[in-house]
N, C-alpha and C. Protein backbone atom coordinates (compact mmCIF):
# COMPACT_ATOMS: atom_id res chain seq x y z
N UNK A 1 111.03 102.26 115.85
CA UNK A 1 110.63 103.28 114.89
C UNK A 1 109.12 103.21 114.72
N UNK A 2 109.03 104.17 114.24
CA UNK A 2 107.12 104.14 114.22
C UNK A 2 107.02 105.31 113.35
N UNK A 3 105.99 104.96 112.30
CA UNK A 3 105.73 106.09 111.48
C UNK A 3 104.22 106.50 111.34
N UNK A 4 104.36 108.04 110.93
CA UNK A 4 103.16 108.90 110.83
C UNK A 4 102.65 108.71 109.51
N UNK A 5 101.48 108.18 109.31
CA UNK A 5 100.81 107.69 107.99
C UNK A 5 99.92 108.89 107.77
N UNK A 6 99.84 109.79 106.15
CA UNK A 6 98.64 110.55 105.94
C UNK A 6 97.68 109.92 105.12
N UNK A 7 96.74 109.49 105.84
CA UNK A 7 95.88 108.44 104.36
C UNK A 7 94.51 109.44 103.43
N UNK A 8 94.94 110.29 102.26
CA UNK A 8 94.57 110.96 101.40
C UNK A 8 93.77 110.43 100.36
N UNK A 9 92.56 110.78 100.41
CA UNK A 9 91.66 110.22 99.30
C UNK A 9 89.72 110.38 99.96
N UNK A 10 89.25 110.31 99.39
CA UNK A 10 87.78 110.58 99.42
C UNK A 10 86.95 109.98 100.88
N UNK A 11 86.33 110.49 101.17
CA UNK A 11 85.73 110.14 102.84
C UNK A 11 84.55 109.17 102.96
N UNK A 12 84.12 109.08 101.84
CA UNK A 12 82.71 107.81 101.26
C UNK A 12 82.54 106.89 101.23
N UNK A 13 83.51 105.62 102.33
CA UNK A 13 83.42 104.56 102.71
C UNK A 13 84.64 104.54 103.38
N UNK A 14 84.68 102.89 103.77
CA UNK A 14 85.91 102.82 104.94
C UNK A 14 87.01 102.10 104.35
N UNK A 15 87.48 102.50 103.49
CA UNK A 15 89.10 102.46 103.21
C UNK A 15 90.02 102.63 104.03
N UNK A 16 89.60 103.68 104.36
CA UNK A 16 90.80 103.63 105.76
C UNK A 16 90.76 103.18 106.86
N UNK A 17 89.90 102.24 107.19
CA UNK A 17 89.58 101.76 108.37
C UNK A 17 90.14 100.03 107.64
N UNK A 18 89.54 99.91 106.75
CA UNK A 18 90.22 98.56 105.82
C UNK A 18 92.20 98.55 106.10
N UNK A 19 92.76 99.65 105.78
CA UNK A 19 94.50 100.00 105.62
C UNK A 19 94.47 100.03 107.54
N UNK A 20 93.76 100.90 108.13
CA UNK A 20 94.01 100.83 109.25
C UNK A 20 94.19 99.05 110.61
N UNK A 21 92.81 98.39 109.60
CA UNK A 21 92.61 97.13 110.52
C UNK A 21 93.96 96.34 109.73
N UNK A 22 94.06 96.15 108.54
CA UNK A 22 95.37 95.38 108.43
C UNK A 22 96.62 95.78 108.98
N UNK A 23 96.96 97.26 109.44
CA UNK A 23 98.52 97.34 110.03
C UNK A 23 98.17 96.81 111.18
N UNK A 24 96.77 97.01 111.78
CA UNK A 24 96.98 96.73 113.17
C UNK A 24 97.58 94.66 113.30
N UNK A 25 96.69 94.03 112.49
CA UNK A 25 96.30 92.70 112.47
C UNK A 25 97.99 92.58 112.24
N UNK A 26 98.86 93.29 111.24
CA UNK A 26 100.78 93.16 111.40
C UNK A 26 101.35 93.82 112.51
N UNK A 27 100.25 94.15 113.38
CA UNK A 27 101.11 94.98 114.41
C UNK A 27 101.90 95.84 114.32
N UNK A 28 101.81 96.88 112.89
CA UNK A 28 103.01 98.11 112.47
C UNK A 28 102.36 99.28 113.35
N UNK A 29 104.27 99.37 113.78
CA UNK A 29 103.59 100.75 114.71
C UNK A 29 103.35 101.85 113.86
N UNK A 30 102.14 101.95 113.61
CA UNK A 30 101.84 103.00 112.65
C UNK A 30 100.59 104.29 113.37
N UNK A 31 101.19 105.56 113.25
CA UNK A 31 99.93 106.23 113.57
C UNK A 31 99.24 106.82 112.05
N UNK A 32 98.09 106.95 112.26
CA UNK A 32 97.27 107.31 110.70
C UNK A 32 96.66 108.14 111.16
N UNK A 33 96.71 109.55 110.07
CA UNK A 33 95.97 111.04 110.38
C UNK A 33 95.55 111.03 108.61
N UNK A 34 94.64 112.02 108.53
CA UNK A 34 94.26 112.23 107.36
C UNK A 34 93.63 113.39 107.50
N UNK A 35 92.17 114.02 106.19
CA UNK A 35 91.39 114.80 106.07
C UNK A 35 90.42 114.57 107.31
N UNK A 36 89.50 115.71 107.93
CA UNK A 36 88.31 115.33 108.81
C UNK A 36 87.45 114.30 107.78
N UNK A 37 86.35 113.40 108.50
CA UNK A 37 86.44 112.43 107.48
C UNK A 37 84.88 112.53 107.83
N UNK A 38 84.30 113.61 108.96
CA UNK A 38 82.89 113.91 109.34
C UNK A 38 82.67 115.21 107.59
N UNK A 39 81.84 114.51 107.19
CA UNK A 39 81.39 115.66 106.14
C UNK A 39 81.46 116.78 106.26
N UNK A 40 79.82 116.36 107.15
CA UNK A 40 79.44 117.63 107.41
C UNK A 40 80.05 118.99 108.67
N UNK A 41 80.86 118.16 109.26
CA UNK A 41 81.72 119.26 110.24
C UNK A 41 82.92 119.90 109.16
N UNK A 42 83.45 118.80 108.14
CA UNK A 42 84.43 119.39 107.46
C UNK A 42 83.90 120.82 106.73
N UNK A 43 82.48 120.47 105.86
CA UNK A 43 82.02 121.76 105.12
C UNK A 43 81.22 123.12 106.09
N UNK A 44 81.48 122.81 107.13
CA UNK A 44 81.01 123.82 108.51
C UNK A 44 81.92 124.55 109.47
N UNK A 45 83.05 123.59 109.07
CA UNK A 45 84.32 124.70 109.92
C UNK A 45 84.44 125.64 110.05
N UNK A 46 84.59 126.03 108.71
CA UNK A 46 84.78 127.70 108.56
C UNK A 46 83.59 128.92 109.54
N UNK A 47 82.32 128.29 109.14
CA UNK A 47 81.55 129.03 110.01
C UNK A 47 81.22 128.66 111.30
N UNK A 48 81.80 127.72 112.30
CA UNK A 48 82.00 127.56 113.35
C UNK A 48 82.88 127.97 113.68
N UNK A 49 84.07 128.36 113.14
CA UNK A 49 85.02 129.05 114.04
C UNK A 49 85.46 130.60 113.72
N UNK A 50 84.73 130.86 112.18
CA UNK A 50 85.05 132.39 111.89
C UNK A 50 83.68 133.02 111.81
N UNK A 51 82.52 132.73 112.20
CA UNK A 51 81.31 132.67 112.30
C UNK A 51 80.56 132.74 110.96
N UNK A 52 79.29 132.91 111.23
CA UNK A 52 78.19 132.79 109.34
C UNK A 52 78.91 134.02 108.45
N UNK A 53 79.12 133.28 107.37
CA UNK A 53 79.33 133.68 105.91
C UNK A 53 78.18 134.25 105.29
N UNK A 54 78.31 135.13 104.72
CA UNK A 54 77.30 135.93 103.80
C UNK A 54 76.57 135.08 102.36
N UNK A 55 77.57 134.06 102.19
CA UNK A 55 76.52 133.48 100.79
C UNK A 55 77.77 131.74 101.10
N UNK A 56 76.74 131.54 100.23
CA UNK A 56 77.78 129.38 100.24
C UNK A 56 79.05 129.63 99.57
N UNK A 57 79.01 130.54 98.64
CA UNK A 57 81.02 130.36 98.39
C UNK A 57 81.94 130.64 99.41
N UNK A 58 80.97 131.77 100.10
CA UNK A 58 82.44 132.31 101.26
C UNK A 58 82.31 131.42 102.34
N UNK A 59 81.44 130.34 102.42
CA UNK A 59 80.97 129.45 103.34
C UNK A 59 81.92 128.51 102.70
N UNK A 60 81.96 127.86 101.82
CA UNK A 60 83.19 127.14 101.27
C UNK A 60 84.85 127.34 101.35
N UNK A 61 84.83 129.30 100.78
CA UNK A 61 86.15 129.03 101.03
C UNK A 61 86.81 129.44 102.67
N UNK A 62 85.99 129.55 103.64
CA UNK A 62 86.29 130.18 105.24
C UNK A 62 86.69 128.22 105.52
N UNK A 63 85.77 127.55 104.87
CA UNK A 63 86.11 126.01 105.81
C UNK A 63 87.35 125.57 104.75
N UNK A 64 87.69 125.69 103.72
CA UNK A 64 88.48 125.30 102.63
C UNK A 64 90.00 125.75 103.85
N UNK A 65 90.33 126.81 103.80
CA UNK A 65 91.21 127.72 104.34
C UNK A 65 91.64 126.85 105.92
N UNK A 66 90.82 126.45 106.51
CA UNK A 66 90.94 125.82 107.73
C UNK A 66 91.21 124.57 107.49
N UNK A 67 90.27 123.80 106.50
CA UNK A 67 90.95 122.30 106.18
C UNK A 67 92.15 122.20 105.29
N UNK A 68 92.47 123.15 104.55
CA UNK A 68 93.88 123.60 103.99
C UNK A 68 94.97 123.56 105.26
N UNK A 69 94.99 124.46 106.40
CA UNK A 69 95.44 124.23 107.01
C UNK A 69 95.84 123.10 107.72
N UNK A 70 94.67 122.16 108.48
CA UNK A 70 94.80 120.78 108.58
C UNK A 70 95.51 119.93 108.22
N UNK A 71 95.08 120.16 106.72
CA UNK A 71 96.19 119.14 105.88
C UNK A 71 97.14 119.14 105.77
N UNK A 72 97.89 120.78 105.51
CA UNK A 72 99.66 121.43 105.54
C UNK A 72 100.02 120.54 107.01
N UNK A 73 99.18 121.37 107.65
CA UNK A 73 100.30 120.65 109.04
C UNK A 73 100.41 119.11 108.74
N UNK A 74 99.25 118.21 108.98
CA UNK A 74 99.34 116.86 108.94
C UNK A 74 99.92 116.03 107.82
N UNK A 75 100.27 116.76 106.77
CA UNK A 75 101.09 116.17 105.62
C UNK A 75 102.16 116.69 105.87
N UNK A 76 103.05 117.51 106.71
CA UNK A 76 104.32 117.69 106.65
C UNK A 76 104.47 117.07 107.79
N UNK A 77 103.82 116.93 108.97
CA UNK A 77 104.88 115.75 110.18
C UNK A 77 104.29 114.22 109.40
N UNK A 78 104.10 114.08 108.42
CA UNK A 78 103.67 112.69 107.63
C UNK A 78 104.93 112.27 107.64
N UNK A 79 105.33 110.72 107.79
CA UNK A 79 106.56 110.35 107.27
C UNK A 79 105.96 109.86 105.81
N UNK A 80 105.43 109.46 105.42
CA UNK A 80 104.43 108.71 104.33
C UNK A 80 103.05 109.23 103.91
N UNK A 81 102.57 109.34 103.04
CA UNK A 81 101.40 109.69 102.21
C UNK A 81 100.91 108.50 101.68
N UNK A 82 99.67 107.80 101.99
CA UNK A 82 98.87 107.10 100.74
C UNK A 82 98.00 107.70 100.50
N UNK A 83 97.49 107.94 99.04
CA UNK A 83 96.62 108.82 98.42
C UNK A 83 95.86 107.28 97.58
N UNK A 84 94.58 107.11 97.44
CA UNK A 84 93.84 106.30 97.19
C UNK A 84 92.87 107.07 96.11
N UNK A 85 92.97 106.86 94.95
CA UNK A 85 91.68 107.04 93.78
C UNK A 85 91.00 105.92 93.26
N UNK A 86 90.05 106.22 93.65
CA UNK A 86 89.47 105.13 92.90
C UNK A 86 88.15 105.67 91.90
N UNK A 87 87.14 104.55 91.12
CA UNK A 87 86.65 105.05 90.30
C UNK A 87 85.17 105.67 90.48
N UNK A 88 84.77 105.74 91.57
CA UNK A 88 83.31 105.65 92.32
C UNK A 88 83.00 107.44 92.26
N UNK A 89 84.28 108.01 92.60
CA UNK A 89 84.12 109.75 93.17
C UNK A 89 85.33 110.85 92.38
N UNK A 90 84.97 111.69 92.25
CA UNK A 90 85.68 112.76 91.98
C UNK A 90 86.98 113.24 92.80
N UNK A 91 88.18 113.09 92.69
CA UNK A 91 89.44 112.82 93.47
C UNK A 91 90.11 113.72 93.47
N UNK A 92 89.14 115.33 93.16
CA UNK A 92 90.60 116.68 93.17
C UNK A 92 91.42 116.84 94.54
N UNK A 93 90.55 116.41 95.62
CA UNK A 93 91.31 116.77 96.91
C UNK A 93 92.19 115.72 96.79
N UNK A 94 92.29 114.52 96.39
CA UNK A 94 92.90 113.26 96.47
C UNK A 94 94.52 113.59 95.73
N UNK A 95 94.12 114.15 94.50
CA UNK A 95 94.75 114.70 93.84
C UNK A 95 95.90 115.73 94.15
N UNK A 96 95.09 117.00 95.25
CA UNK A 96 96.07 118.24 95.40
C UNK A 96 96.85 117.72 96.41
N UNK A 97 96.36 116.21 97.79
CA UNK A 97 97.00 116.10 98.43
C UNK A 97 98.30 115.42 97.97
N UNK A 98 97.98 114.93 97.01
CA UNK A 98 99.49 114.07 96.32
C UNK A 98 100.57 114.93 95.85
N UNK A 99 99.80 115.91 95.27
CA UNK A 99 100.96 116.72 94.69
C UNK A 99 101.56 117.46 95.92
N UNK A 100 100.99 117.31 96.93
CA UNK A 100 101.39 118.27 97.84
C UNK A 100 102.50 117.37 98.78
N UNK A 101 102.45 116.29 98.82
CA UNK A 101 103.52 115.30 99.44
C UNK A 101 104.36 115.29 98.38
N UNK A 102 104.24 115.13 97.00
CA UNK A 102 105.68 114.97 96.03
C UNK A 102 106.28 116.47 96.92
N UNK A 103 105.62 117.92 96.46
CA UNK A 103 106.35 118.77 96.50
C UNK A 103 107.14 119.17 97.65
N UNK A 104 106.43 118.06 98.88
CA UNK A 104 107.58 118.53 100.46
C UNK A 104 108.70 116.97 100.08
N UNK A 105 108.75 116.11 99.18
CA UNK A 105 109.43 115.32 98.66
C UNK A 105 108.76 114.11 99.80
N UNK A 106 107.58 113.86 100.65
CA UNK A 106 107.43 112.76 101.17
C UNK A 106 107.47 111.65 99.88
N UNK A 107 107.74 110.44 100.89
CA UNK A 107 107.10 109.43 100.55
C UNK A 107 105.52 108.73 99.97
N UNK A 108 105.28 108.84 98.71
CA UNK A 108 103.98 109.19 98.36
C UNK A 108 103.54 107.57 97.87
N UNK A 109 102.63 106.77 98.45
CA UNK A 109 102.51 105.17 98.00
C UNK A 109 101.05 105.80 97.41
N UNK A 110 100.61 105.76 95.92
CA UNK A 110 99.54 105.91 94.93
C UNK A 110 98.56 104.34 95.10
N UNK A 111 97.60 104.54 95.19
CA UNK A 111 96.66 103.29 95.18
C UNK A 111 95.49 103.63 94.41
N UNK A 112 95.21 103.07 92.91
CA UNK A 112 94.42 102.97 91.79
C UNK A 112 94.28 101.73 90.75
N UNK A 113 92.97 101.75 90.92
CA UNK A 113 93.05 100.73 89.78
C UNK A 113 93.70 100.86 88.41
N UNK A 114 94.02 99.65 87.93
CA UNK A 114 94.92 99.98 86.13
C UNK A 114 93.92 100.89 85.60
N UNK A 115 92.75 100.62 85.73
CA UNK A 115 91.81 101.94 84.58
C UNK A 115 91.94 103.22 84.76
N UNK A 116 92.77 103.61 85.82
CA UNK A 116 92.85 104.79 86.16
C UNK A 116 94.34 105.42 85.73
N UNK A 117 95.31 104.05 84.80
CA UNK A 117 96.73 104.35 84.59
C UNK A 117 97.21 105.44 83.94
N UNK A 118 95.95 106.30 83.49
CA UNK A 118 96.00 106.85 81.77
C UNK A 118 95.86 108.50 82.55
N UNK A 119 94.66 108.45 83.23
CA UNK A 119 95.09 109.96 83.32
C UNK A 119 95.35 110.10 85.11
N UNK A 120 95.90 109.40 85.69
CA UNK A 120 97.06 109.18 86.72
C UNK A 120 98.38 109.13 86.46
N UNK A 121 98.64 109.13 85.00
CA UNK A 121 100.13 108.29 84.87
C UNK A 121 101.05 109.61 85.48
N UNK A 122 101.03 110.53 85.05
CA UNK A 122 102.33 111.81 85.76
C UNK A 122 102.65 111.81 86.98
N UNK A 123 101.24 112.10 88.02
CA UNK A 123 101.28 111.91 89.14
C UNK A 123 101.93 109.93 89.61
N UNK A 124 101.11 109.37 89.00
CA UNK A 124 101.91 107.90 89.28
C UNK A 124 103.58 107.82 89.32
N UNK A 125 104.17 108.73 88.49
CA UNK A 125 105.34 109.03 87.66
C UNK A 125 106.36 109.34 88.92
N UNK A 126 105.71 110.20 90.04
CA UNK A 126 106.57 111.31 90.81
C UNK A 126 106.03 110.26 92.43
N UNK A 127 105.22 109.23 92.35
CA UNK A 127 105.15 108.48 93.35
C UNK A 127 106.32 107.64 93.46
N UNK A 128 106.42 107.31 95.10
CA UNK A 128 107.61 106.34 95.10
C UNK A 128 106.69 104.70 94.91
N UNK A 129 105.42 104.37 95.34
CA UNK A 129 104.92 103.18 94.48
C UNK A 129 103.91 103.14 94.22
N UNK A 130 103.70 102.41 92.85
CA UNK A 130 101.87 102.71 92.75
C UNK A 130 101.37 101.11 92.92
N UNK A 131 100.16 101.11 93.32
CA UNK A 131 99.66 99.88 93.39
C UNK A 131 98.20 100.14 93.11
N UNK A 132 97.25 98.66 93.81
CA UNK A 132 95.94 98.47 92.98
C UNK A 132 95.53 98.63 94.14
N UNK A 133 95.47 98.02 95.22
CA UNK A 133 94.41 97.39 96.21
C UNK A 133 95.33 98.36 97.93
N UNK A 134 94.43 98.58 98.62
CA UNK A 134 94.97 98.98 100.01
C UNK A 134 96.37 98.12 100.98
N UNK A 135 95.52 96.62 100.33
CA UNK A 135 96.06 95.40 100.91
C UNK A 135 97.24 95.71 100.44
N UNK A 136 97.70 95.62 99.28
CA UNK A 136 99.14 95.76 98.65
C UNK A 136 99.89 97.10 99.19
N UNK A 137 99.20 97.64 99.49
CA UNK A 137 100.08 99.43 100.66
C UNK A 137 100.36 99.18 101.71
N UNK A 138 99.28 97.91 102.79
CA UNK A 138 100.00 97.56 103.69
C UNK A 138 101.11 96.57 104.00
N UNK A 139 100.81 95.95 103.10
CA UNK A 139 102.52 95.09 102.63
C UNK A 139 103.59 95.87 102.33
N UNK A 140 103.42 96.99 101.66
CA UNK A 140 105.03 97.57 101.39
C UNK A 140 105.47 98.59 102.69
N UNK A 141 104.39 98.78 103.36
CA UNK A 141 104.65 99.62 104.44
C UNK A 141 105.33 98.50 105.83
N UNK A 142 104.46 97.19 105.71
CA UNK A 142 105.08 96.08 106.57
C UNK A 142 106.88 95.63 106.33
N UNK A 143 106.81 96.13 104.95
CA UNK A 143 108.42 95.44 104.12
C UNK A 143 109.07 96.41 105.19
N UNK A 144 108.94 97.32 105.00
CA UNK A 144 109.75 98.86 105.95
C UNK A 144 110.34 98.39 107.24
N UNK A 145 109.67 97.59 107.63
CA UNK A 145 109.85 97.28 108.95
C UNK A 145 110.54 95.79 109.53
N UNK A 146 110.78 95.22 108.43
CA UNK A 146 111.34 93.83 108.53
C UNK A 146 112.72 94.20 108.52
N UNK A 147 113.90 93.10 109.65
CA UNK A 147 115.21 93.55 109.88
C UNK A 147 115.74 92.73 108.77
């Protein structure tokens, strides 16, 4: 068995390269897809492939629409969602991607610090686990796999 990991949450350091080097170091056959995680190609899509926009909103929402897309597809062949908030950045995408795995009913593993229990708790609510640290996501994802 081998599962499709979506790792959801902010692009501003290497978290996911942290979740990524520990499955490898357990050897879980895991593949990991997420958001484009290049900035600046993410906020340029739109006008690389539908060409220049007339002002920066329609420049926003032409690449929005394409990384919307991205994500639908790659969160529905997801077997699993980790969505990661933490306290450093602003987490609405972090956010819509979670709600967007409860609502196809994936498997949604929440990773936040306790200070964040208060206005996370709903969304925490509709996760199947919440935890603190990355380290602790790749342990429950390792449990999965033990006979």
């Amino acid at each position: 068995m081998e599962l499709i990991v979506y790792l959801a949450g902010q692009i501003h350091d290497d978290w996911r390269e942290e979740i990524k080097s520990q499955a490898r170091e357990r050897e879980l056959p895991i593949t990991f897809v997420g958001p484009m995680e290049d900035h600046d190609r993410s906020d340029n899509i739109g006008e690389e492939i539908l060409g220049k926009q007339p002002n920066a909103v329609l420049k926003d929402e032409a690449a929005s629409s394409i990384n919307n897309l991205r994500t639908d597809i790659l969160i529905k062949k997801a077997d699993v969602v980790i969505a990661l908030f933490g306290e450093k950045y602003k987490q609405w995408n972090t956010a819509m991607d979670a709600a967007r795995a409860t609502a196809l009913q994936k498997p949604l593993i929440l990773i936040r610090p306790e200070s964040l229990h208060h206005p996370l708790k709903e969304l925490s609510n509709h996760a199947s686990l919440v935890v603190e640290t990355p380290e602790q996501a790749v342990r429950a994802l390792s449990y999965i796999f033990e006979s």
